[in-house]
N, C-alpha and C. Protein backbone atom coordinates (compact mmCIF):
# COMPACT_ATOMS: atom_id res chain seq x y z
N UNK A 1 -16.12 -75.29 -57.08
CA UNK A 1 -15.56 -74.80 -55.84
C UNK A 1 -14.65 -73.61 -56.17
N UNK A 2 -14.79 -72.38 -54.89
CA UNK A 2 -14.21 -71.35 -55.73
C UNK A 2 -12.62 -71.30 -54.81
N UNK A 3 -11.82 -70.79 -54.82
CA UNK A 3 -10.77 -70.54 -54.85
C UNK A 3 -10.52 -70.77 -53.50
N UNK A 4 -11.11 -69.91 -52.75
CA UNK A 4 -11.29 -69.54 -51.12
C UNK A 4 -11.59 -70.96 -50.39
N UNK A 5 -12.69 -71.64 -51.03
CA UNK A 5 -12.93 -72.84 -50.90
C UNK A 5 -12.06 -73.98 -50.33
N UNK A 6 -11.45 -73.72 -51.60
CA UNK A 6 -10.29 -74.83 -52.18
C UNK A 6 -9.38 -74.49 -51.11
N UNK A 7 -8.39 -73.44 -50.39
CA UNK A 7 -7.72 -73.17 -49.78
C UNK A 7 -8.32 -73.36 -48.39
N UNK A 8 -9.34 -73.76 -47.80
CA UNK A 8 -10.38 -73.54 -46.57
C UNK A 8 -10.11 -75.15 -46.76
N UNK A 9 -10.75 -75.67 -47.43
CA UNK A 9 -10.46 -77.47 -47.60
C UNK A 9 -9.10 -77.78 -47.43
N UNK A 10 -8.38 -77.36 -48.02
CA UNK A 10 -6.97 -77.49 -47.64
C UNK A 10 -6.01 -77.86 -46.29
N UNK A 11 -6.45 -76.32 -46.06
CA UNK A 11 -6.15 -75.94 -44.36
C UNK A 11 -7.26 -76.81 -43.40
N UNK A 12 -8.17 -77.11 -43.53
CA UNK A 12 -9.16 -78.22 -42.67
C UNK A 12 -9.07 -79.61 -43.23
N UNK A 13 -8.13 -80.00 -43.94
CA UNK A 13 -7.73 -81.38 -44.47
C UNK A 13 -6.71 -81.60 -43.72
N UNK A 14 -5.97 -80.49 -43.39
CA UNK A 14 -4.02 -80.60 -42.73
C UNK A 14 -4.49 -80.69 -41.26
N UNK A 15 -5.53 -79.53 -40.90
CA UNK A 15 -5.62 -79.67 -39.59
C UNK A 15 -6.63 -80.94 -38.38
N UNK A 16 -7.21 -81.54 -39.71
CA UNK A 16 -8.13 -82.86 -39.42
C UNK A 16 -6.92 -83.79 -39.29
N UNK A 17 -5.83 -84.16 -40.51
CA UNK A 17 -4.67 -84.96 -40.38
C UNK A 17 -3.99 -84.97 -39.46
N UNK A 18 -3.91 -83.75 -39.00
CA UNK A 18 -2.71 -83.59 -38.27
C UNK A 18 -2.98 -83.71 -37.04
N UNK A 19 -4.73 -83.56 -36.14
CA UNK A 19 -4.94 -83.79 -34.77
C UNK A 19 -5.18 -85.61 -34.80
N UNK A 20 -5.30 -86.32 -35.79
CA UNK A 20 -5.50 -87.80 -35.99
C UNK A 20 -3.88 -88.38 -36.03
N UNK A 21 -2.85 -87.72 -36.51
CA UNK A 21 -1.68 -88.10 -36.18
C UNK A 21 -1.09 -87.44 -35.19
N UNK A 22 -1.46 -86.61 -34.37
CA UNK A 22 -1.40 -86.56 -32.94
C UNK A 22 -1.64 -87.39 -32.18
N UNK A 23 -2.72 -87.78 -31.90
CA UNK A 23 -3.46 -88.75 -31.35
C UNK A 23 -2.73 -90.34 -31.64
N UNK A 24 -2.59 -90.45 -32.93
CA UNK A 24 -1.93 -91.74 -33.25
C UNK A 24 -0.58 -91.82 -32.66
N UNK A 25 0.29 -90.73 -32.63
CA UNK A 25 1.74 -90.81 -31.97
C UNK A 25 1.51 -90.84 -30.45
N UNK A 26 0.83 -90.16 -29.87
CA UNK A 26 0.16 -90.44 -28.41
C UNK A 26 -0.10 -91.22 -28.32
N UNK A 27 -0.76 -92.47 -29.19
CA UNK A 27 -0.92 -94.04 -28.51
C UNK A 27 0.49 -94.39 -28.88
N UNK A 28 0.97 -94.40 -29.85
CA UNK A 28 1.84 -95.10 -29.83
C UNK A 28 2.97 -95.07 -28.86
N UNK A 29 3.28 -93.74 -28.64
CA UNK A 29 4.12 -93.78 -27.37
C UNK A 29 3.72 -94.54 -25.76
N UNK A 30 2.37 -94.55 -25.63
CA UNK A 30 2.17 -94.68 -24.82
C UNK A 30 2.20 -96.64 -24.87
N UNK A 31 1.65 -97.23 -25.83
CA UNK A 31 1.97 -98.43 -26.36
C UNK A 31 0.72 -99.15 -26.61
N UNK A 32 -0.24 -98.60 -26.78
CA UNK A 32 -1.95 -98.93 -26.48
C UNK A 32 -1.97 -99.35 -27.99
N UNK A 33 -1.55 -100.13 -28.36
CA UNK A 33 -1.62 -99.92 -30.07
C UNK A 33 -3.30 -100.77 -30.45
N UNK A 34 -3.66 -101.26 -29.78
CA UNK A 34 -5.42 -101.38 -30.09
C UNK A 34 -6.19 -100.30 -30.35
N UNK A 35 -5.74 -99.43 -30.03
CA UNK A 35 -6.56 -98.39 -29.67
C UNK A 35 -6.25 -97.68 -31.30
N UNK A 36 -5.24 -97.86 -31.95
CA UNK A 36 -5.12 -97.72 -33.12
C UNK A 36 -5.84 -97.90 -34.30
N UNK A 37 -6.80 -99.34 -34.31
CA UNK A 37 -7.38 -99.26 -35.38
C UNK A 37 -8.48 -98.61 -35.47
N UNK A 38 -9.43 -98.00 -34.53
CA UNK A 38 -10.19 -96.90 -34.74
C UNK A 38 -10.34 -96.06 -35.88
N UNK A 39 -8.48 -95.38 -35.79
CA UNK A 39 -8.10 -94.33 -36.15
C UNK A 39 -8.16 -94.48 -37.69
N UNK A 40 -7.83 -95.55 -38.04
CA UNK A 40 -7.23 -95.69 -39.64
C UNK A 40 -8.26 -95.47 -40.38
N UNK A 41 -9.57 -95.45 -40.41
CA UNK A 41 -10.44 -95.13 -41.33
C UNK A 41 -10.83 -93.73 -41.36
N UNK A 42 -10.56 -93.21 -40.01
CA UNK A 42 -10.27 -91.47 -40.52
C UNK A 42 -9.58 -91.21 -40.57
N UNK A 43 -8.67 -91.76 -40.53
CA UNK A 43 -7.47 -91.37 -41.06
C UNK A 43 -7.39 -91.00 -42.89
N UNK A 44 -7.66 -92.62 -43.24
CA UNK A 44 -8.06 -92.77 -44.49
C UNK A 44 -8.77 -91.52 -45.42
N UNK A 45 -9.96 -91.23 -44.48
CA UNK A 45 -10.80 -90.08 -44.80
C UNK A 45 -9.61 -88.49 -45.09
N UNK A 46 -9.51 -88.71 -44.29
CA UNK A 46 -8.41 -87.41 -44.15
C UNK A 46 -7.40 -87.09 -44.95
N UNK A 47 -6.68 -87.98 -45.11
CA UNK A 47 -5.45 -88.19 -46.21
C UNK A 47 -6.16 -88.09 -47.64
N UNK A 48 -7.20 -88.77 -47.45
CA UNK A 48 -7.89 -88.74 -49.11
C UNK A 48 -8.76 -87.07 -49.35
N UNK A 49 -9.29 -86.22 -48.40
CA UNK A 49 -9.49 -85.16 -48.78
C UNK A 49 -7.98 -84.29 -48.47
N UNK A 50 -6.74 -84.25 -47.60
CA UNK A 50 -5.92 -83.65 -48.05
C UNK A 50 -5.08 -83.67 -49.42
N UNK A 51 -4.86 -84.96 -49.98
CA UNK A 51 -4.29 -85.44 -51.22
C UNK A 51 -5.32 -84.47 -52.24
N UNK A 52 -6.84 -84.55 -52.14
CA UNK A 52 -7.43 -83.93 -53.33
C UNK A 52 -7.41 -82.33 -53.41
N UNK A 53 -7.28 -81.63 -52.13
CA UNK A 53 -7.27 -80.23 -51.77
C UNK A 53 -5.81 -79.78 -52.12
N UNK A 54 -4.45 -80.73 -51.81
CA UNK A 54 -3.21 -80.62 -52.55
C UNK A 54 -3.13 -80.27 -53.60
N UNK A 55 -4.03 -81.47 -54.52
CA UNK A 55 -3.69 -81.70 -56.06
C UNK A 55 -4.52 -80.35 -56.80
N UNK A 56 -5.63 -80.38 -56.22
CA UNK A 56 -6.21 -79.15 -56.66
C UNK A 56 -5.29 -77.82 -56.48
N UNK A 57 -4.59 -77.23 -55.63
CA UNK A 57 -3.44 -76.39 -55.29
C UNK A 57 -2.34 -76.44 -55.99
N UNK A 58 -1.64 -77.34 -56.48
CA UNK A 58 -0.55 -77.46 -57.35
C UNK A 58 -1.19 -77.71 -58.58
N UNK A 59 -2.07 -78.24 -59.41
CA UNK A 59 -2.70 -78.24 -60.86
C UNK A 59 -2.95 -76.44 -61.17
N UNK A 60 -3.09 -76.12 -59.89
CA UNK A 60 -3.27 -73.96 -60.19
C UNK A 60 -3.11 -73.80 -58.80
N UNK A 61 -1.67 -73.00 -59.09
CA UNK A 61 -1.29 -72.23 -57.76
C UNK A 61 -1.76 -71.09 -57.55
N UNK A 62 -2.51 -70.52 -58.28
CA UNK A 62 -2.91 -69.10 -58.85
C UNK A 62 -3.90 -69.33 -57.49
N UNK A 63 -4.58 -70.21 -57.13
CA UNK A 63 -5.35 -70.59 -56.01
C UNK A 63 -4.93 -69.58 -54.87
N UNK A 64 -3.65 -69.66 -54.70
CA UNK A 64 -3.32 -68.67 -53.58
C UNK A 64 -3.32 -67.65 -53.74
N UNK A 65 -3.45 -66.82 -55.13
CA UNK A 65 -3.37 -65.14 -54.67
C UNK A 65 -4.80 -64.78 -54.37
N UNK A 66 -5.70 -65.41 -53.76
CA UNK A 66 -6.39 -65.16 -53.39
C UNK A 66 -6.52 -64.32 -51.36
N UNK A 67 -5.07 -65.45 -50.82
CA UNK A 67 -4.49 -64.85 -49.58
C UNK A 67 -4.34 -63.92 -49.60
N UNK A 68 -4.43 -63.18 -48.54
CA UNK A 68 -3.77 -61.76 -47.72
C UNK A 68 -2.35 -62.21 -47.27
N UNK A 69 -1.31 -61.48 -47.15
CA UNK A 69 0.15 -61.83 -46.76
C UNK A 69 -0.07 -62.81 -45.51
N UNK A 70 -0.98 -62.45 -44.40
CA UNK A 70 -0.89 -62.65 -43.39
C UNK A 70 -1.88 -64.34 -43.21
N UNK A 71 -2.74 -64.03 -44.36
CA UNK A 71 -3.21 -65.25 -44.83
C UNK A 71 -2.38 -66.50 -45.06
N UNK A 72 -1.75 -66.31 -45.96
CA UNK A 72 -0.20 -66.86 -46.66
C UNK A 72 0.78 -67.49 -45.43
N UNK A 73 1.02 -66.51 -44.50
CA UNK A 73 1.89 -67.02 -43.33
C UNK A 73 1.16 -67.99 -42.64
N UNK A 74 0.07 -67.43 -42.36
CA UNK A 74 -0.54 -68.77 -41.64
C UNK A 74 -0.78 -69.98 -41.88
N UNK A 75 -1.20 -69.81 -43.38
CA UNK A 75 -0.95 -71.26 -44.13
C UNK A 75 0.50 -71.67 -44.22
N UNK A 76 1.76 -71.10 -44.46
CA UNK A 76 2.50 -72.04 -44.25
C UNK A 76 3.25 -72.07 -42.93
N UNK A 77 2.70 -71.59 -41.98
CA UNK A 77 2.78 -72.12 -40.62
C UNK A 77 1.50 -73.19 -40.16
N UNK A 78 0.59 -73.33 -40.57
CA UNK A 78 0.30 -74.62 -40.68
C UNK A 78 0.76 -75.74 -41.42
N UNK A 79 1.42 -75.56 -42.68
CA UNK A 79 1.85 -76.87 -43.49
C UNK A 79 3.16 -77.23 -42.53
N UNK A 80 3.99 -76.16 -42.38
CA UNK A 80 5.07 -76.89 -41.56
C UNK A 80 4.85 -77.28 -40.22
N UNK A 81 3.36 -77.24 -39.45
CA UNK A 81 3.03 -78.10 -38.18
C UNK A 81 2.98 -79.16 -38.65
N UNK A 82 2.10 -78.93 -39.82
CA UNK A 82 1.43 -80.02 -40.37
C UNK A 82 2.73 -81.00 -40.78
N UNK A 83 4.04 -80.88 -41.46
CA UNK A 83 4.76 -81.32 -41.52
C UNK A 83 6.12 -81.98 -40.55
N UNK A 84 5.60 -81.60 -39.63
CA UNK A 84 6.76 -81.63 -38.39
C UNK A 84 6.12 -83.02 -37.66
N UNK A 85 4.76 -82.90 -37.71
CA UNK A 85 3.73 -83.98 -37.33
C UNK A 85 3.76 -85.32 -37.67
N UNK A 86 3.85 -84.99 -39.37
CA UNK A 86 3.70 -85.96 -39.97
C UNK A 86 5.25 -86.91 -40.37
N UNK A 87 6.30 -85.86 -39.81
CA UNK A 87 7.60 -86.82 -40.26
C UNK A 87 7.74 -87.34 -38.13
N UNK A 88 6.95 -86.78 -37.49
CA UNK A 88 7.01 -87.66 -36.14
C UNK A 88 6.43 -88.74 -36.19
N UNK A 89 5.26 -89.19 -36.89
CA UNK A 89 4.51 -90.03 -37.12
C UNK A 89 4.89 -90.95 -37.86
N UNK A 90 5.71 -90.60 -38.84
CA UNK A 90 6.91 -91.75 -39.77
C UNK A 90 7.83 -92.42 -39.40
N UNK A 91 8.15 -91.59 -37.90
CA UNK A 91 9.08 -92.32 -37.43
C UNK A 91 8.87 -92.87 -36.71
């Protein structure tokens, strides 16, 4: 997998996670919690290709100079959706 790849998996690992923990905080607020176990096996899915698209990214960060600046921003304006999401969902 080439570089571009790896960063494309990445960003479609965060943004698969992150509309499944949408969805999961939306039931939960709402209180439907049956409706929950659906979710957990793609969930599962999801977490397990973001964890490997991570690890691949930090084992070589060099991965990213493959971005354009504007590339770069967007990715970490997705990690911090992606992160804002995921500490709503923790709580």
């Amino acid at each position: 997998m080439d570089a571009r790849q790896i960063v494309l998996c990445f960003a479609e690992s965060m943004n698969g996670l992150m509309q499944l923990l949408l969805q999961e905080n939306a039931i939960i607020k709402s209180r439907q919690y049956k409706e929950l176990a659906p979710l957990q096996s793609k969930k599962t899915q999801f977490s397990k290709g973001y964890a490997g698209a991570q690890q691949l990214v930090e084992n070589d960060p060099s991965i990213l100079d493959i971005l354009t600046p504007e590339e770069r921003t967007d990715l970490r304006n997705l990690y911090k959706s992606f992160r804002d999401v995921l500490a709503e969902n923790m709580l």
